[in-house]
C-alpha atoms as a PDB file:
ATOM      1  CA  UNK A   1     143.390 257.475 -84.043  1.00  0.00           C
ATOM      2  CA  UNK A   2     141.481 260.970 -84.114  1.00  0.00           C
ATOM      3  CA  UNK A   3     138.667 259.450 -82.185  1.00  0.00           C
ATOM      4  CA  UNK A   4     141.029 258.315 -79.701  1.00  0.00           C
ATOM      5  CA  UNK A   5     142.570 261.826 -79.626  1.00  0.00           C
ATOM      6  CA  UNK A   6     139.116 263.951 -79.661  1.00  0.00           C
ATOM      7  CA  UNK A   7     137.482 261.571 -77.086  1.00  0.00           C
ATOM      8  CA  UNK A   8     140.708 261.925 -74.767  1.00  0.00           C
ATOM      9  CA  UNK A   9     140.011 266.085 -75.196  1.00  0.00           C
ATOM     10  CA  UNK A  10     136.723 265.665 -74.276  1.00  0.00           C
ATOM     11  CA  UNK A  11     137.664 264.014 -71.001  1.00  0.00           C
ATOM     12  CA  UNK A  12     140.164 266.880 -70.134  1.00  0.00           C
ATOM     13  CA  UNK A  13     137.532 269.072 -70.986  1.00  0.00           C
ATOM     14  CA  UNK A  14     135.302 267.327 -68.650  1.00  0.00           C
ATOM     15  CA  UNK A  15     137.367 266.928 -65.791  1.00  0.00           C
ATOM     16  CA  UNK A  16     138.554 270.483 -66.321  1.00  0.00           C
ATOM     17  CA  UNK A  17     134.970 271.793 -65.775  1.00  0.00           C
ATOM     18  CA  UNK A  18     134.633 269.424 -63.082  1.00  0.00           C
ATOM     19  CA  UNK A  19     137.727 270.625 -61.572  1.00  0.00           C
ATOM     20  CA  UNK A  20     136.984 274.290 -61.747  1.00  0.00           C
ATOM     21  CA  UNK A  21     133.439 273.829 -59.907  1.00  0.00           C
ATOM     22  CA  UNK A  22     134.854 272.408 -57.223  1.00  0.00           C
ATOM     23  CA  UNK A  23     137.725 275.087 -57.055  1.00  0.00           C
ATOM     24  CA  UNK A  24     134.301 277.573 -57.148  1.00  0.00           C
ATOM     25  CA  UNK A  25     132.455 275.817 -54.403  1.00  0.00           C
ATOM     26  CA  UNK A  26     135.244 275.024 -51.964  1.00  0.00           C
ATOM     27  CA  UNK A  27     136.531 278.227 -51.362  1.00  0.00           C
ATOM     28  CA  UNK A  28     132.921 279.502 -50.976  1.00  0.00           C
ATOM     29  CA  UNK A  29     130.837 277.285 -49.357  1.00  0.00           C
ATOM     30  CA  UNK A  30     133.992 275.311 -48.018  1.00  0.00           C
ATOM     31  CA  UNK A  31     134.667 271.719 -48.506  1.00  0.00           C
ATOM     32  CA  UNK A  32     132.685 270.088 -45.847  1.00  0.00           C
ATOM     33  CA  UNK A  33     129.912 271.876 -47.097  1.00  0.00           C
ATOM     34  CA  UNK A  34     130.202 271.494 -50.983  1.00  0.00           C
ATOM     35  CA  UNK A  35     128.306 267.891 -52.019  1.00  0.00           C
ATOM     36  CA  UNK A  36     129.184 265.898 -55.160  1.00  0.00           C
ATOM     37  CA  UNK A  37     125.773 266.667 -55.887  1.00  0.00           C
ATOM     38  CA  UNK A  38     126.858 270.859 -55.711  1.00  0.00           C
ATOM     39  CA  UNK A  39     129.464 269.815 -58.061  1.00  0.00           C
ATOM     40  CA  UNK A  40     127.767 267.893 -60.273  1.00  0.00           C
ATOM     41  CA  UNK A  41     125.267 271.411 -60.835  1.00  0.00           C
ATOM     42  CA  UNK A  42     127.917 273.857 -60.970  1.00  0.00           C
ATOM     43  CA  UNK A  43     129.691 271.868 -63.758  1.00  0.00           C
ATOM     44  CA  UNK A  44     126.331 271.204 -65.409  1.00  0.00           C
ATOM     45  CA  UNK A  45     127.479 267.658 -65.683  1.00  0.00           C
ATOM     46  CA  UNK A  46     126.034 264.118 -64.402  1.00  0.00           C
ATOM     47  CA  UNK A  47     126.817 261.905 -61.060  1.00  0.00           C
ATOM     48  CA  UNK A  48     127.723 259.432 -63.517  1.00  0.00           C
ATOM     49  CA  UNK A  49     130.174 261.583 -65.245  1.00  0.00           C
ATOM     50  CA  UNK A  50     131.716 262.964 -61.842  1.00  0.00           C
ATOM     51  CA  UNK A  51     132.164 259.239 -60.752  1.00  0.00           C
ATOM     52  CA  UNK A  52     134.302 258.563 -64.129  1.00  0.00           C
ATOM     53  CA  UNK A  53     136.216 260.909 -63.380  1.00  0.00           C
ATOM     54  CA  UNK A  54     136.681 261.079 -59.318  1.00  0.00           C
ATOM     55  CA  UNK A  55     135.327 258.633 -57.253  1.00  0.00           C
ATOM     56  CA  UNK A  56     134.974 260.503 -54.305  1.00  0.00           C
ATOM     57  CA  UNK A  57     135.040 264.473 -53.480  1.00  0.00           C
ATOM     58  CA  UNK A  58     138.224 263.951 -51.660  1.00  0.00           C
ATOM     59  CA  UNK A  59     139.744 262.875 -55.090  1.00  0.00           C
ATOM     60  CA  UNK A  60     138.533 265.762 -56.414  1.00  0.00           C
ATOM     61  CA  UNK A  61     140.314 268.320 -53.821  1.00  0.00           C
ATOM     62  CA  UNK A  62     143.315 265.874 -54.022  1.00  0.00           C
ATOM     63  CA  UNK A  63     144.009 266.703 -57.828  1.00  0.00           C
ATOM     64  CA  UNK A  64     143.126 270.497 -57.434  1.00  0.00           C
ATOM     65  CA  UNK A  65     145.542 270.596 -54.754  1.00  0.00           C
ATOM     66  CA  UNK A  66     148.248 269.006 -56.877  1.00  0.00           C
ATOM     67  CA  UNK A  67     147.766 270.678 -60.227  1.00  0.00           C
ATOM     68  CA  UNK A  68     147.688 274.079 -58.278  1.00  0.00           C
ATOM     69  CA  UNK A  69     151.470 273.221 -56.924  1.00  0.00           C
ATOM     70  CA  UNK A  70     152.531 271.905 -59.994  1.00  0.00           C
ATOM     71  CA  UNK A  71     151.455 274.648 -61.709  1.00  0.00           C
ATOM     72  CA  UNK A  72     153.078 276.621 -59.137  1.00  0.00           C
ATOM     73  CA  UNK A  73     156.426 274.862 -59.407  1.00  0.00           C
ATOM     74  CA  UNK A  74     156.482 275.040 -63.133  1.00  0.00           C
ATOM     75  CA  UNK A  75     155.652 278.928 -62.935  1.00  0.00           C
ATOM     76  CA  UNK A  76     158.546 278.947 -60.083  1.00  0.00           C
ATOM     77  CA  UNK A  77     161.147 277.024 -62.785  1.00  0.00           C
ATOM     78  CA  UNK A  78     160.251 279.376 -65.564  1.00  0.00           C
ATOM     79  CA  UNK A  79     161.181 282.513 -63.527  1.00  0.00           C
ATOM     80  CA  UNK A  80     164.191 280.873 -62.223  1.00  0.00           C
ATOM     81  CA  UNK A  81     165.341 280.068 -66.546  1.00  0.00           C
ATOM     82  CA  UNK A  82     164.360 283.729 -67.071  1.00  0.00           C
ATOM     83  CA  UNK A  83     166.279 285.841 -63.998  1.00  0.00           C
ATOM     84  CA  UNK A  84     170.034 284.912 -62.599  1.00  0.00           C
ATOM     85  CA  UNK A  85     170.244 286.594 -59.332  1.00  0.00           C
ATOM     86  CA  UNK A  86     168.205 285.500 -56.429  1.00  0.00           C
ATOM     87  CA  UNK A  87     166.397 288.880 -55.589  1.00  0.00           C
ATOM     88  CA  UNK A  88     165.340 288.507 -58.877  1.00  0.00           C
ATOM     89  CA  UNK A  89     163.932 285.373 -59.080  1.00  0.00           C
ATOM     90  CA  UNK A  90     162.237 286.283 -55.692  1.00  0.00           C
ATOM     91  CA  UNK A  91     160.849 289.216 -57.016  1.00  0.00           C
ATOM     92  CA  UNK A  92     159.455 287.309 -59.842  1.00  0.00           C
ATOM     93  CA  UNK A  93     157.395 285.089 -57.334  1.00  0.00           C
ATOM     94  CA  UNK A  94     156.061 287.763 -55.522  1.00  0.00           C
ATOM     95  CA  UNK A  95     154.856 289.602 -59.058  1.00  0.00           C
ATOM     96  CA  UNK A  96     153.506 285.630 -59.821  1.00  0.00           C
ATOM     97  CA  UNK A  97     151.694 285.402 -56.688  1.00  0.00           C
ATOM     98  CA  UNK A  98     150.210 289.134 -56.562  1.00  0.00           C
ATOM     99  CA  UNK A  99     149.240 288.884 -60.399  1.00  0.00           C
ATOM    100  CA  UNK A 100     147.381 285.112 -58.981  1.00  0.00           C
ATOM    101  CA  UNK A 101     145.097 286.947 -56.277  1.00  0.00           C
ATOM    102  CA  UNK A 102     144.003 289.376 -58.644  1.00  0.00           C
ATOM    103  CA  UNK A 103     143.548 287.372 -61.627  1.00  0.00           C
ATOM    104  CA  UNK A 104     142.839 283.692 -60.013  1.00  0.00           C
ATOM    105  CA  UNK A 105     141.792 284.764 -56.075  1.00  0.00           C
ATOM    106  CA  UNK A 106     139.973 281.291 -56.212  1.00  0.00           C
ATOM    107  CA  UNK A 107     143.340 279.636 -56.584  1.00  0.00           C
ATOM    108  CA  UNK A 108     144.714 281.343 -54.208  1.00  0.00           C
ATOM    109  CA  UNK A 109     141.971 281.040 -51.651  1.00  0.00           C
ATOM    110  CA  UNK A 110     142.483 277.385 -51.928  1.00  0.00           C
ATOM    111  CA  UNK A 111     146.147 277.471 -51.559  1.00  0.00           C
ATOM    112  CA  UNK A 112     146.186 280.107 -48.499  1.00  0.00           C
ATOM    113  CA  UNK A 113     143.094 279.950 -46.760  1.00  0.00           C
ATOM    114  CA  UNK A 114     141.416 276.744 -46.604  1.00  0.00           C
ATOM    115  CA  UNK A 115     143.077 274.538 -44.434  1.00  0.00           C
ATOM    116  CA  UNK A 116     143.989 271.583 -46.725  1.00  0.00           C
ATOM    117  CA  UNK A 117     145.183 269.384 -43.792  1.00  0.00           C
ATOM    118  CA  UNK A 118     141.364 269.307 -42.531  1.00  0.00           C
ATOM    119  CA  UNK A 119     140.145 267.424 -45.669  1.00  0.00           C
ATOM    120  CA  UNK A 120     143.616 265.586 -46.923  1.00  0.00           C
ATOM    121  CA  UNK A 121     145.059 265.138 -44.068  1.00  0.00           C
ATOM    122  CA  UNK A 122     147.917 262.981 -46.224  1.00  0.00           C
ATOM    123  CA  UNK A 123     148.583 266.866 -47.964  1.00  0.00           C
ATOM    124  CA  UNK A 124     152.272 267.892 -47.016  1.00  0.00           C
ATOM    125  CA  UNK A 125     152.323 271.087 -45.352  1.00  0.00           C
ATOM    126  CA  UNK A 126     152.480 274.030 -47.626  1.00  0.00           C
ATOM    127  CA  UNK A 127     156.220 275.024 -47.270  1.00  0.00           C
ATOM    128  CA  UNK A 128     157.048 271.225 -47.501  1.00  0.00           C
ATOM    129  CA  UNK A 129     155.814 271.201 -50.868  1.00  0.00           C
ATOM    130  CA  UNK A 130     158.053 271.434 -54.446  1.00  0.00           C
ATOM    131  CA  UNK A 131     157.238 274.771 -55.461  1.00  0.00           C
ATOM    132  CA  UNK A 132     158.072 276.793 -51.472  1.00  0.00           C
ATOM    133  CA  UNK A 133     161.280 273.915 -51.312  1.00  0.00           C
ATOM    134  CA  UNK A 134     162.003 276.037 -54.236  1.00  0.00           C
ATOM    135  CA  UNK A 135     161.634 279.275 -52.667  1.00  0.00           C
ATOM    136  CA  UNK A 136     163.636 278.144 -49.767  1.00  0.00           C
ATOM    137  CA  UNK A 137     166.403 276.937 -52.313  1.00  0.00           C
ATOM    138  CA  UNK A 138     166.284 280.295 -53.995  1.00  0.00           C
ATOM    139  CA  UNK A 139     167.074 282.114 -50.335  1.00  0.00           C
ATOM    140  CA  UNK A 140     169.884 279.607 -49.492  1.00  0.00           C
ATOM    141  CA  UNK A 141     171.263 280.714 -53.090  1.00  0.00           C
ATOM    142  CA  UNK A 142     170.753 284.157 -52.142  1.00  0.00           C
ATOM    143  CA  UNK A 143     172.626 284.016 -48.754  1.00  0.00           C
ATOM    144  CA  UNK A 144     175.285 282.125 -50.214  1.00  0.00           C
ATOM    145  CA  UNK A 145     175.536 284.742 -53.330  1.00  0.00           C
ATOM    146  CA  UNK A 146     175.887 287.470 -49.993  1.00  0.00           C
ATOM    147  CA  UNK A 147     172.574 289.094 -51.594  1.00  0.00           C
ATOM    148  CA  UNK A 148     170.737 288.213 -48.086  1.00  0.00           C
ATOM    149  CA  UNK A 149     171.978 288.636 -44.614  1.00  0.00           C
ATOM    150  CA  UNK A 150     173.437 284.921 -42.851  1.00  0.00           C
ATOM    151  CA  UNK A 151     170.355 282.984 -42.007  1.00  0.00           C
ATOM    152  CA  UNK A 152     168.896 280.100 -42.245  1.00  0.00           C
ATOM    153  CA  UNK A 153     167.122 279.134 -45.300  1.00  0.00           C
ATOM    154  CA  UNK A 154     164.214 278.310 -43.547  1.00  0.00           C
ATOM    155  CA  UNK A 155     163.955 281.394 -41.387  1.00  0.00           C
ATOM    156  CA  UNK A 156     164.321 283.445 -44.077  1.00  0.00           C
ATOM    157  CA  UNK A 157     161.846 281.892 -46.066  1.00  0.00           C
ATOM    158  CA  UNK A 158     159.635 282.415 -43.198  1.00  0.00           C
ATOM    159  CA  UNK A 159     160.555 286.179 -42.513  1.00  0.00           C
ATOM    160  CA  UNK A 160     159.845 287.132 -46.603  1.00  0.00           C
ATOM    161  CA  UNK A 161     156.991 284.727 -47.185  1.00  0.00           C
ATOM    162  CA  UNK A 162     155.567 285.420 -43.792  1.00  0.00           C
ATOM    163  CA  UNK A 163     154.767 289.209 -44.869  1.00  0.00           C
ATOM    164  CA  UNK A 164     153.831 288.342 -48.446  1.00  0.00           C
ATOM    165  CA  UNK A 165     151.507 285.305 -47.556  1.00  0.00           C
ATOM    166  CA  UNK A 166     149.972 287.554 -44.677  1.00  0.00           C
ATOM    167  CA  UNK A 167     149.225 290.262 -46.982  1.00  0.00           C
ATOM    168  CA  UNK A 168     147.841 288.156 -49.667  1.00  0.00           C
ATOM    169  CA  UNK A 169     145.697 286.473 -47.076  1.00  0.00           C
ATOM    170  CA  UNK A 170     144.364 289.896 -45.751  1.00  0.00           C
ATOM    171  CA  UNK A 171     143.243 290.839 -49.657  1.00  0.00           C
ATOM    172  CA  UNK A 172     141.523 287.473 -49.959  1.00  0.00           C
ATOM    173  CA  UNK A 173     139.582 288.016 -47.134  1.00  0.00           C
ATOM    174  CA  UNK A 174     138.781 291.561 -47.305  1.00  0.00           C
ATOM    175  CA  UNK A 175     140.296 293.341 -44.935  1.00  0.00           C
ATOM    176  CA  UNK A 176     142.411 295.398 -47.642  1.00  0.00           C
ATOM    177  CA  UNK A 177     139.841 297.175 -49.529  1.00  0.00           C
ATOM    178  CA  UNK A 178     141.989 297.505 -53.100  1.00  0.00           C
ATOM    179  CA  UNK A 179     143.511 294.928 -55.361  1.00  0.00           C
ATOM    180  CA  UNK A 180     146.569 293.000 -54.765  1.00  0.00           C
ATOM    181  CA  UNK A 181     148.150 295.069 -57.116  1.00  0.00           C
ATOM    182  CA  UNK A 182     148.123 298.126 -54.960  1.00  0.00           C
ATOM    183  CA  UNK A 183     150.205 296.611 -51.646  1.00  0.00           C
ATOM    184  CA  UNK A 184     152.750 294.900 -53.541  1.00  0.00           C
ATOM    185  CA  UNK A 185     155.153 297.195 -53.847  1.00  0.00           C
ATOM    186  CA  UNK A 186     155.363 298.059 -50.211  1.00  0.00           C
ATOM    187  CA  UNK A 187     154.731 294.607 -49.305  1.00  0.00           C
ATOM    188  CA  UNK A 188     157.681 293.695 -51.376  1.00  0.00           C
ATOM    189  CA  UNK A 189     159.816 296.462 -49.805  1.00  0.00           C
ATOM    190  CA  UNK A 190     158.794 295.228 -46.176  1.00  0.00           C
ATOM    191  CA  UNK A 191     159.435 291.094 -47.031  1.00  0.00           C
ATOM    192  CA  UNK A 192     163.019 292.329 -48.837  1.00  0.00           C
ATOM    193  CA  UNK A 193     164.486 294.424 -45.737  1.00  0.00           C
ATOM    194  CA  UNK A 194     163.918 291.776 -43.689  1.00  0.00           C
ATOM    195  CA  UNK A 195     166.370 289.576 -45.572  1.00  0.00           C
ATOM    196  CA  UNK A 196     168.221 291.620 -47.408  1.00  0.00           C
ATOM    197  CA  UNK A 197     172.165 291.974 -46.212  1.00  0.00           C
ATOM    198  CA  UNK A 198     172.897 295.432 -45.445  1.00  0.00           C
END
């Protein structure tokens, strides 16, 4: 039984690695031009151990793409557990995604910049996904609590996330010059008086 449960570690730990090369690679060579082969070096593993694992590269950018939005979702349910109002759960997800580009800006190059659809074209669109449903569910809360002016979910979603995702996108790809860190309290300010009910 502790076999079994080391040799199932060792897996994770291999598919992990494999996993995080590809992340590596995607966002900087971009996916077209990132081989198995790339991946295979970066993770310092062998073709035969990538082909346990994933059978083809698009299986590889599959699973990153759903661990990042689960991980995303779960992140989203823990700040909804921890804050009751609706500004402050959205607040929460702005200090989640600003702390990501700073700390993880491969993560978030994958979520925001690449275009998914390109190379799984089956991938839901981002704001159809669990984790921005989510978000959109927290703003209908929000409008309905009379916290944000009377608009549609959707367009409100796209009025806050709009300024955060475009400022995010403009660190990743260096147009701002400074961390994250540094525009998210005005970008915060600027996303929340455009929904906020005055």
């Amino acid at each position: 039984m502790d076999q079994e449960i080391e040799n199932i570690q060792v897996e994770s730990e291999v598919q992990h690695e494999i996993l995080l090369a590809a992340l590596k690679l995607f966002v900087e060579k971009g996916y077209f031009n990132t081989s198995l082969i790339d991946i295979k070096d970066a993770a310092g593993t062998s073709t035969s151990t990538i082909y346990q694992h994933f059978k083809t590269k698009q299986m590889i950018a599959a699973q990153l793409h759903a661990n990042i939005l689960d991980s995303l979702s779960i992140s989203i349910d823990e700040i909804k557990c921890k804050n009751e109002k609706p500004s402050e759960q959205l607040r929460g997800i702005v200090d989640l995604l600003f702390k990501l580009t700073d700390e993880a800006p491969d993560v978030m190059r994958f979520l925001l910049i690449l275009n998914v659809n390109e190379f799984l074209p089956e991938a839901k669109p981002l704001h159809e996904s669990v984790a921005f449903i989510k978000i959109i569910r927290i703003i209908e809360a929000g409008v309905k609590a009379g916290e944000l002016r009377s608009i549609t979910p959707r367009l409100g979603y796209a009025l806050f996330f709009g300024i955060i995702e475009n400022v995010l996108k403009l660190v990743l790809t260096g147009f701002f010059d400074r961390k994250a860190d540094f525009y998210q309290s005005q970008a915060w300010l600027a996303a929340w008086n455009a929904i906020v009910k005055k």
